[in-house]
C-alpha atoms as a PDB file:
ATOM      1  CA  UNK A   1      52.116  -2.764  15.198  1.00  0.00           C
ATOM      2  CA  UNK A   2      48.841  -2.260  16.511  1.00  0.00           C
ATOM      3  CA  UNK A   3      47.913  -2.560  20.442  1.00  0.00           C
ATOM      4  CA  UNK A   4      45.385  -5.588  21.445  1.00  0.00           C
ATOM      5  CA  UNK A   5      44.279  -6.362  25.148  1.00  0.00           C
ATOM      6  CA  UNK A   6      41.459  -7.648  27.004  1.00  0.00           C
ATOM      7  CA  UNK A   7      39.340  -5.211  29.070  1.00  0.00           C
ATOM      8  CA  UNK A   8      38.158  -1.796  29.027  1.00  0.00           C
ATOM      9  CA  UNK A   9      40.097   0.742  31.501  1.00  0.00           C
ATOM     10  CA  UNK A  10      42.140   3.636  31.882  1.00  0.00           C
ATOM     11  CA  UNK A  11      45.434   1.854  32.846  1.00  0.00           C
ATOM     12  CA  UNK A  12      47.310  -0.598  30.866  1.00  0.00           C
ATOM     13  CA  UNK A  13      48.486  -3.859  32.720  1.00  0.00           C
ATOM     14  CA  UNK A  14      51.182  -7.199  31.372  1.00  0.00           C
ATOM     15  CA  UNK A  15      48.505 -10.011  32.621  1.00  0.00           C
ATOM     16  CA  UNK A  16      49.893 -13.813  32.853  1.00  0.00           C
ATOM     17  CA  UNK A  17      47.630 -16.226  33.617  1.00  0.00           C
ATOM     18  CA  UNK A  18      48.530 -19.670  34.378  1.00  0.00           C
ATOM     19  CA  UNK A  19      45.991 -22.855  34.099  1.00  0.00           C
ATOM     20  CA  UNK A  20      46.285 -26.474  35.438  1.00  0.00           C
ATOM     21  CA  UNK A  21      45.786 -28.257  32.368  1.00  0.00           C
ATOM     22  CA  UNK A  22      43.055 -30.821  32.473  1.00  0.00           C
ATOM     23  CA  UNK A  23      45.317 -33.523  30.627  1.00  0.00           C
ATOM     24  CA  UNK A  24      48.847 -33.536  29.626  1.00  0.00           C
ATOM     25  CA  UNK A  25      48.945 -30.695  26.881  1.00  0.00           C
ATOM     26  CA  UNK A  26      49.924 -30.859  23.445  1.00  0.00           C
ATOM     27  CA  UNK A  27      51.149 -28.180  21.245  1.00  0.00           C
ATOM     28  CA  UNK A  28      47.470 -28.229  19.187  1.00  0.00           C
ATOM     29  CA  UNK A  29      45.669 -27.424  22.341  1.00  0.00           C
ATOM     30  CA  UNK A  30      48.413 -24.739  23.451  1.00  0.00           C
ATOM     31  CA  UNK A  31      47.487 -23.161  19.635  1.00  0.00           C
ATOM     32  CA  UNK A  32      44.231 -23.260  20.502  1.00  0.00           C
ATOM     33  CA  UNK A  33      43.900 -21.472  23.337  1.00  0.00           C
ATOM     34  CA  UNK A  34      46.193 -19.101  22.531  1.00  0.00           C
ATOM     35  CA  UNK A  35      43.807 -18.086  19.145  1.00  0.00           C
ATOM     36  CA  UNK A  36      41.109 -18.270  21.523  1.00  0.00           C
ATOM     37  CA  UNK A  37      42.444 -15.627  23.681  1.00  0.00           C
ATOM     38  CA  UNK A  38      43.542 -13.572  20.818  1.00  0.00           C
ATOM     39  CA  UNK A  39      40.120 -13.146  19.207  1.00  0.00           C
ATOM     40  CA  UNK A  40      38.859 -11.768  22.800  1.00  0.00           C
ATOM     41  CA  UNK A  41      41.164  -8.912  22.145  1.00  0.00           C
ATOM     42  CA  UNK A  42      40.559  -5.333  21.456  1.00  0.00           C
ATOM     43  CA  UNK A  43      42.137  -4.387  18.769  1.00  0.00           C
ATOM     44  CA  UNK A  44      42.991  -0.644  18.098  1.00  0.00           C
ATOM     45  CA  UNK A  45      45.258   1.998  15.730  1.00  0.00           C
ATOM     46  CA  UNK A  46      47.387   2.708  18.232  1.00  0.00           C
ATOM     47  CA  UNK A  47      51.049   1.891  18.304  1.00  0.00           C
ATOM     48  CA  UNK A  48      52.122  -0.534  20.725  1.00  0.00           C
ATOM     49  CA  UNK A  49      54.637   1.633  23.041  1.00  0.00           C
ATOM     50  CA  UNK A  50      55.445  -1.831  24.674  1.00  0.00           C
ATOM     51  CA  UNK A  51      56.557  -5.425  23.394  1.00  0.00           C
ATOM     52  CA  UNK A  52      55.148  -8.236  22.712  1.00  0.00           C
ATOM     53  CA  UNK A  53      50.750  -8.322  22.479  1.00  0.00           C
ATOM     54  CA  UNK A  54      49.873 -12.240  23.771  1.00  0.00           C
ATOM     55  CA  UNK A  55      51.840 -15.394  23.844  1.00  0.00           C
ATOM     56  CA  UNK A  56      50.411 -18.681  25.342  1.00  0.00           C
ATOM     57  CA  UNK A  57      53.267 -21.456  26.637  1.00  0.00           C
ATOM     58  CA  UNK A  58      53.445 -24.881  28.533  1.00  0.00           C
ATOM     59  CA  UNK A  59      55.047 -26.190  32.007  1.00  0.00           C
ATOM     60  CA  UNK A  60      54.435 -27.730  35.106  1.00  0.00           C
ATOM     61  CA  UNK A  61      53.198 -26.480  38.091  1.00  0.00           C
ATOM     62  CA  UNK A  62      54.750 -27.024  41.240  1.00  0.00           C
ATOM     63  CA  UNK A  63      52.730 -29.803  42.138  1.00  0.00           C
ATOM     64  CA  UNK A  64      53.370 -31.419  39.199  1.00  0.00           C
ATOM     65  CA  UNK A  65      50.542 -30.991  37.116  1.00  0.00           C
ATOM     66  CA  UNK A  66      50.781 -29.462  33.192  1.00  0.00           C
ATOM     67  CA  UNK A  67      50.336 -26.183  33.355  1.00  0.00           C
ATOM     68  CA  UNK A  68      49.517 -23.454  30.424  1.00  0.00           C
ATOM     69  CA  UNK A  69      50.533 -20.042  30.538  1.00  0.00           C
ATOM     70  CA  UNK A  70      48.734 -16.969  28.809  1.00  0.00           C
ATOM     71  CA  UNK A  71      50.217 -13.375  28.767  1.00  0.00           C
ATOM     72  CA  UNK A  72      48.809 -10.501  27.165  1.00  0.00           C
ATOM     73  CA  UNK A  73      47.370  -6.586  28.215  1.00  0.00           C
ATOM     74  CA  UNK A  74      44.554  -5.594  29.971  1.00  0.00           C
ATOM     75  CA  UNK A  75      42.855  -2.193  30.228  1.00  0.00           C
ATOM     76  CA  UNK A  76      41.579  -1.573  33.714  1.00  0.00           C
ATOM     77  CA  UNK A  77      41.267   0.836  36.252  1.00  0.00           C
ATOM     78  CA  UNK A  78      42.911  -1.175  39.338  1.00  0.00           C
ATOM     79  CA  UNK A  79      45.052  -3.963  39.712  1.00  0.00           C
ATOM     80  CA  UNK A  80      42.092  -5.895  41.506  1.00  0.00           C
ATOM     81  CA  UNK A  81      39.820  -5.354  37.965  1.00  0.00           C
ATOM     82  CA  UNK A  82      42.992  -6.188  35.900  1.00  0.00           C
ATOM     83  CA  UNK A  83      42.894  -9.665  37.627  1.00  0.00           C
ATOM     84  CA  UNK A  84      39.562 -10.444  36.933  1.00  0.00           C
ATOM     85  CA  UNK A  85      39.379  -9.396  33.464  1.00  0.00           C
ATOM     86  CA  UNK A  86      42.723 -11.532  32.720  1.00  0.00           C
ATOM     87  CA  UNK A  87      41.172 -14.464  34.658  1.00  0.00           C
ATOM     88  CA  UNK A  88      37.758 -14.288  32.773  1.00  0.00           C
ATOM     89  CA  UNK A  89      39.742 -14.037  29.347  1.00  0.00           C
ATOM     90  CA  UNK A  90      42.287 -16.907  30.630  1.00  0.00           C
ATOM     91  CA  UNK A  91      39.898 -19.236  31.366  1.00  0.00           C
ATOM     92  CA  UNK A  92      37.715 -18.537  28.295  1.00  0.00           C
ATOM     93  CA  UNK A  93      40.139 -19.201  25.937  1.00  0.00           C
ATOM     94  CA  UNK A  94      41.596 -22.018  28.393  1.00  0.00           C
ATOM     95  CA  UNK A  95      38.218 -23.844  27.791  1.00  0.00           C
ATOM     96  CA  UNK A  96      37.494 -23.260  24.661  1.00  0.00           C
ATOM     97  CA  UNK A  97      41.057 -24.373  23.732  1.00  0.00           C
ATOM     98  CA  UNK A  98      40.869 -27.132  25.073  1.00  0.00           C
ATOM     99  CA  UNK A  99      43.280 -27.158  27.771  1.00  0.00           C
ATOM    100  CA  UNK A 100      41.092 -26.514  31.150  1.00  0.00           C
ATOM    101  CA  UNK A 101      40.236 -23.569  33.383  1.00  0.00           C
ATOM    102  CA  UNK A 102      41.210 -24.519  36.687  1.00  0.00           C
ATOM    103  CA  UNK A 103      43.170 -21.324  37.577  1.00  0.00           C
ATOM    104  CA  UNK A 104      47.153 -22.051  38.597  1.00  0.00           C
ATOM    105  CA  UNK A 105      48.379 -18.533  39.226  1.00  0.00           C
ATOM    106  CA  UNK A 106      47.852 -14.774  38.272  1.00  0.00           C
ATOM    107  CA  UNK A 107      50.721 -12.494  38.071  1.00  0.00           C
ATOM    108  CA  UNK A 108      49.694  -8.632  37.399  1.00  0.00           C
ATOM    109  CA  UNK A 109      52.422  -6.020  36.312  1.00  0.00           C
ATOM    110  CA  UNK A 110      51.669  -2.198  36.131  1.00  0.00           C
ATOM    111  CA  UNK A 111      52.932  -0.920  32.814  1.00  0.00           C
ATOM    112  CA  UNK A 112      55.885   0.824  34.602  1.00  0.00           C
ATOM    113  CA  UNK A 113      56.953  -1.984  35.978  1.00  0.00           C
ATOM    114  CA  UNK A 114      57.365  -4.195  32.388  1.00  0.00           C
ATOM    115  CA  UNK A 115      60.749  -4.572  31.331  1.00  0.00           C
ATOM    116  CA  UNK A 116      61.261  -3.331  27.500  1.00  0.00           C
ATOM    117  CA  UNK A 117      64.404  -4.400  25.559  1.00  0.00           C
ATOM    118  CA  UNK A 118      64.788  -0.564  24.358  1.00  0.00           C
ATOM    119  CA  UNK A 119      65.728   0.679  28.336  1.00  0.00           C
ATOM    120  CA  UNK A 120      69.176   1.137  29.194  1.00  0.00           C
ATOM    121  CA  UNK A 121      69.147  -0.848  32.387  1.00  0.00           C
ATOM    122  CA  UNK A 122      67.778  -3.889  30.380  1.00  0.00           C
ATOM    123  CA  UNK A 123      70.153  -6.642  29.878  1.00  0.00           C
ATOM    124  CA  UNK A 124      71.928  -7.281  26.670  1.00  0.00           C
ATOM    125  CA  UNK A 125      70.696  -9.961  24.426  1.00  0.00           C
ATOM    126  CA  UNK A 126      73.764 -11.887  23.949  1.00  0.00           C
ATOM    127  CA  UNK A 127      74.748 -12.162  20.299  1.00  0.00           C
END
């Protein structure tokens, strides 16, 4: 499987973004911006050496607002770059999804620091 992230630096990152949804979200808009995000990635040849490329889900936010969540990878030389690049993608694809920009939360992860099902101090999947 190919690699695809936002972003153009030396360091890989695990981005999730998190939007306050303008209106109570359906599964159409959550589509939506998900595509929307995935046509602002890079695509390249290279093998992905880690799991899972973008994914978008739906909750709510502490305050009790809808929220929608967007993972995927960003290239970027520093953790501060990494957080704008995801947050300009997020909230691209956020609007043009249909679902809002108003940011929520930002949670950065150095590629170390993801957890891949293939390491031995992952947890079992239960069967």
């Amino acid at each position: 499987m190919s690699m695809r992230w936002a972003g153009s630096g030396a360091e890989l990152w695990r981005v999730r973004v998190d939007l306050f949804a303008a209106v109570e979200t359906d599964s159409m808009r959550i589509r939506a911006a998900h595509e929307a995000l995935r046509r602002q990635l890079t695509a390249s040849d290279q093998e992905s050496p880690m799991p899972g490329e973008s994914s978008a889900d739906q909750g709510t936010g502490i305050e009790g607002r809808p929220v929608v969540g967007l993972s995927f990878w960003v290239r970027a030389d520093d953790v501060g770059e990494a957080a704008r690049t995801a947050l300009e993608a997020a909230q691209r694809a956020g609007a043009e999804g249909g679902v809002g920009s108003d940011l929520y939360d930002v949670v950065v992860i150095p590629t170390p620091a993801v957890a891949r099902a293939d390491d031995p101090g992952y947890p079992p999947i239960p069967t």
